[in-house]
Protein backbone atom coordinates (compact mmCIF):
# COMPACT_ATOMS: atom_id res chain seq x y z
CA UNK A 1 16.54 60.50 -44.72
CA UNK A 2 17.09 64.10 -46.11
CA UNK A 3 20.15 66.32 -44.39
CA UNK A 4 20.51 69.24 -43.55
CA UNK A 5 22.44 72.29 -42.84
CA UNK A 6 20.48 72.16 -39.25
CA UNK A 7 20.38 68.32 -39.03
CA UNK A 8 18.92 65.45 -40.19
CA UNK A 9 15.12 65.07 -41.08
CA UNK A 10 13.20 61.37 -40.90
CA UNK A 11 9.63 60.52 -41.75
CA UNK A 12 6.92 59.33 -39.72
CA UNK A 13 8.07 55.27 -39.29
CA UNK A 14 11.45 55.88 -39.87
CA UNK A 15 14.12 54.87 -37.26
CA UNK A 16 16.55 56.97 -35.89
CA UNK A 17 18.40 54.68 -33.85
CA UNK A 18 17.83 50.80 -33.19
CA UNK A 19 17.99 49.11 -29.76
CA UNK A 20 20.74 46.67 -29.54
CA UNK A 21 23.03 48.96 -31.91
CA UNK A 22 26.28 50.26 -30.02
CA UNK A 23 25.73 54.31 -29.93
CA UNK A 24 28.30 56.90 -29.58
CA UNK A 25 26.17 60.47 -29.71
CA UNK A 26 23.05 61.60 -28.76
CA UNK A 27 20.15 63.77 -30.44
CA UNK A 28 18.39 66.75 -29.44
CA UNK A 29 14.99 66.79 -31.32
CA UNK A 30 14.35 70.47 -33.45
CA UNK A 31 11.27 69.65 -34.70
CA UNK A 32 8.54 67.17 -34.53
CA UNK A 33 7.71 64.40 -32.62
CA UNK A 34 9.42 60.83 -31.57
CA UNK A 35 8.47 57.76 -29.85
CA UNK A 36 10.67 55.50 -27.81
CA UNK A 37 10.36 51.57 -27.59
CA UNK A 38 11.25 48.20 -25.94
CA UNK A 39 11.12 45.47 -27.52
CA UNK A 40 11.33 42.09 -25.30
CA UNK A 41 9.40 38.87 -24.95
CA UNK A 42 8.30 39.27 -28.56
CA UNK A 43 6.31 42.51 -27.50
CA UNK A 44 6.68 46.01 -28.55
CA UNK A 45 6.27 48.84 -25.37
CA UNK A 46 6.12 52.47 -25.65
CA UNK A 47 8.49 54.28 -23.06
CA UNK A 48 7.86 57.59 -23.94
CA UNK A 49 7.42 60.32 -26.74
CA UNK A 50 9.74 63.04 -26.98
CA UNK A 51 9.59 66.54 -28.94
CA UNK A 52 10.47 69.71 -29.96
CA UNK A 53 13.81 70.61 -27.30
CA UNK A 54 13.74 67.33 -25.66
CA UNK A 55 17.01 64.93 -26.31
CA UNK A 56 17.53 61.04 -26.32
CA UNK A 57 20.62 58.66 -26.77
CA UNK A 58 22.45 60.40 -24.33
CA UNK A 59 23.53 57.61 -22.29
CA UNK A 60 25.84 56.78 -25.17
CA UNK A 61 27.71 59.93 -24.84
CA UNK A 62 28.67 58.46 -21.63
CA UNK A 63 28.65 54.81 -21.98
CA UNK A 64 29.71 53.19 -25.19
CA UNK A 65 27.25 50.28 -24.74
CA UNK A 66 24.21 48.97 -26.90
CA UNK A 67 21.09 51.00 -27.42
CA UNK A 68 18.46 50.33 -24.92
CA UNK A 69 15.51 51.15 -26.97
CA UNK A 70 14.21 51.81 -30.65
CA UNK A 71 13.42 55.68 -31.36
CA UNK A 72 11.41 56.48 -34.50
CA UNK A 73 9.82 59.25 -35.89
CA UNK A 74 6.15 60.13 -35.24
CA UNK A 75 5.57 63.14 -37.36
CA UNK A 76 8.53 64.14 -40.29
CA UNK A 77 11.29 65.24 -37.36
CA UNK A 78 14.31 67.20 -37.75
CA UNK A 79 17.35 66.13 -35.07
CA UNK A 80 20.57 67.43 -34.42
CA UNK A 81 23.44 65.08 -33.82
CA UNK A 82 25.82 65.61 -31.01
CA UNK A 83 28.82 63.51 -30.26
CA UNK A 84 30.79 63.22 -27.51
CA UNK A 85 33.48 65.92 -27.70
CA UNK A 86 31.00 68.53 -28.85
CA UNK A 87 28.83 68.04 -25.96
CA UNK A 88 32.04 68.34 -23.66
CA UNK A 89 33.26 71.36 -25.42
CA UNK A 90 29.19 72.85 -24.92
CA UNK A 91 29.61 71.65 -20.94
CA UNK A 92 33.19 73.91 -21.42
CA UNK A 93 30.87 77.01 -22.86
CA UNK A 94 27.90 76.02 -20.71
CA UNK A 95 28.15 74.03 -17.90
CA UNK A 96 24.89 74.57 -16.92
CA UNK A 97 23.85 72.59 -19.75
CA UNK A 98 25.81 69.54 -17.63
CA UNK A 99 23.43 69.99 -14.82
CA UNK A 100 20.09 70.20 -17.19
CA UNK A 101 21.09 67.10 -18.72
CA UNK A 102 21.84 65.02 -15.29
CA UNK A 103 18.96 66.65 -14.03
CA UNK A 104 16.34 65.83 -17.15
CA UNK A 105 18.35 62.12 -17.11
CA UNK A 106 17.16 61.81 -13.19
CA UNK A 107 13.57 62.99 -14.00
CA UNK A 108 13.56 60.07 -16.78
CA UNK A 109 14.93 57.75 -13.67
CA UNK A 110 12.36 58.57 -11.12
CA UNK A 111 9.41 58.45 -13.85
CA UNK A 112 10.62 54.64 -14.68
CA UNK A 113 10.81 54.04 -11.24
CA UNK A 114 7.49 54.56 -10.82
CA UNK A 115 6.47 52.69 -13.32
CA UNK A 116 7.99 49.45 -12.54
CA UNK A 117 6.78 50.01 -8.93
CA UNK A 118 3.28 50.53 -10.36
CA UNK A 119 3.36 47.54 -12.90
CA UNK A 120 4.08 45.25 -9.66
CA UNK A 121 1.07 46.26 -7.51
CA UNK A 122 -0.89 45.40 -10.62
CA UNK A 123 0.08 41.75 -10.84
């Protein structure tokens, strides 16, 4: 992992943050690509792939609770990490950015909801 002045670079494979690891920030991606995985029952699933201007990890910002997925690096990525009090003192600057992030957070809910309905009509 290299840093920098604009935030931390990984490699393709590399993980950024493990599910089952207690989180306290979130990331906002600068560059490249990331996937995002489950792992249960011994299997491996792919939730999503996030880039450039996307974010993940935020539910630790407001929840101190255990990682709910893996998120690695598909292509080298550069991500900015935010913690807790700089995000509030952003929402202070720009609380618009509040409502962008509770509104990307319900798009994310409504996709997965959709999902699990559609993985039980296929049973």
């Amino acid at each position: 992992m290299e840093s920098g002045a604009l935030g931390k670079t990984y490699e393709p494979g590399e993980v950024i943050v493990r599910q089952g690891e207690v989180g306290d920030c979130m990331f906002v991606i600068q560059s490249g690509r990331v996937e995002v995985v489950h792992t249960g029952d011994g299997r491996e699933v792919q939730l999503a792939i996030r880039g450039e201007g996307d974010f993940f990890g935020e539910m630790s910002v407001f929840e101190r609770e255990v990682r709910m997925a893996t998120v690695r690096a598909l292509d080298p990525v550069r991500v900015l990490t935010v913690d807790k009090k700089n995000l509030l003192k952003r929402f202070r600057e720009d609380p618009s950015l509040a409502f962008r992030i509770v509104e990307n957070m319900s798009h994310r809910i409504r996709e997965l909801s959709e999902r699990v309905a559609s993985a039980g009509t296929t049973e």
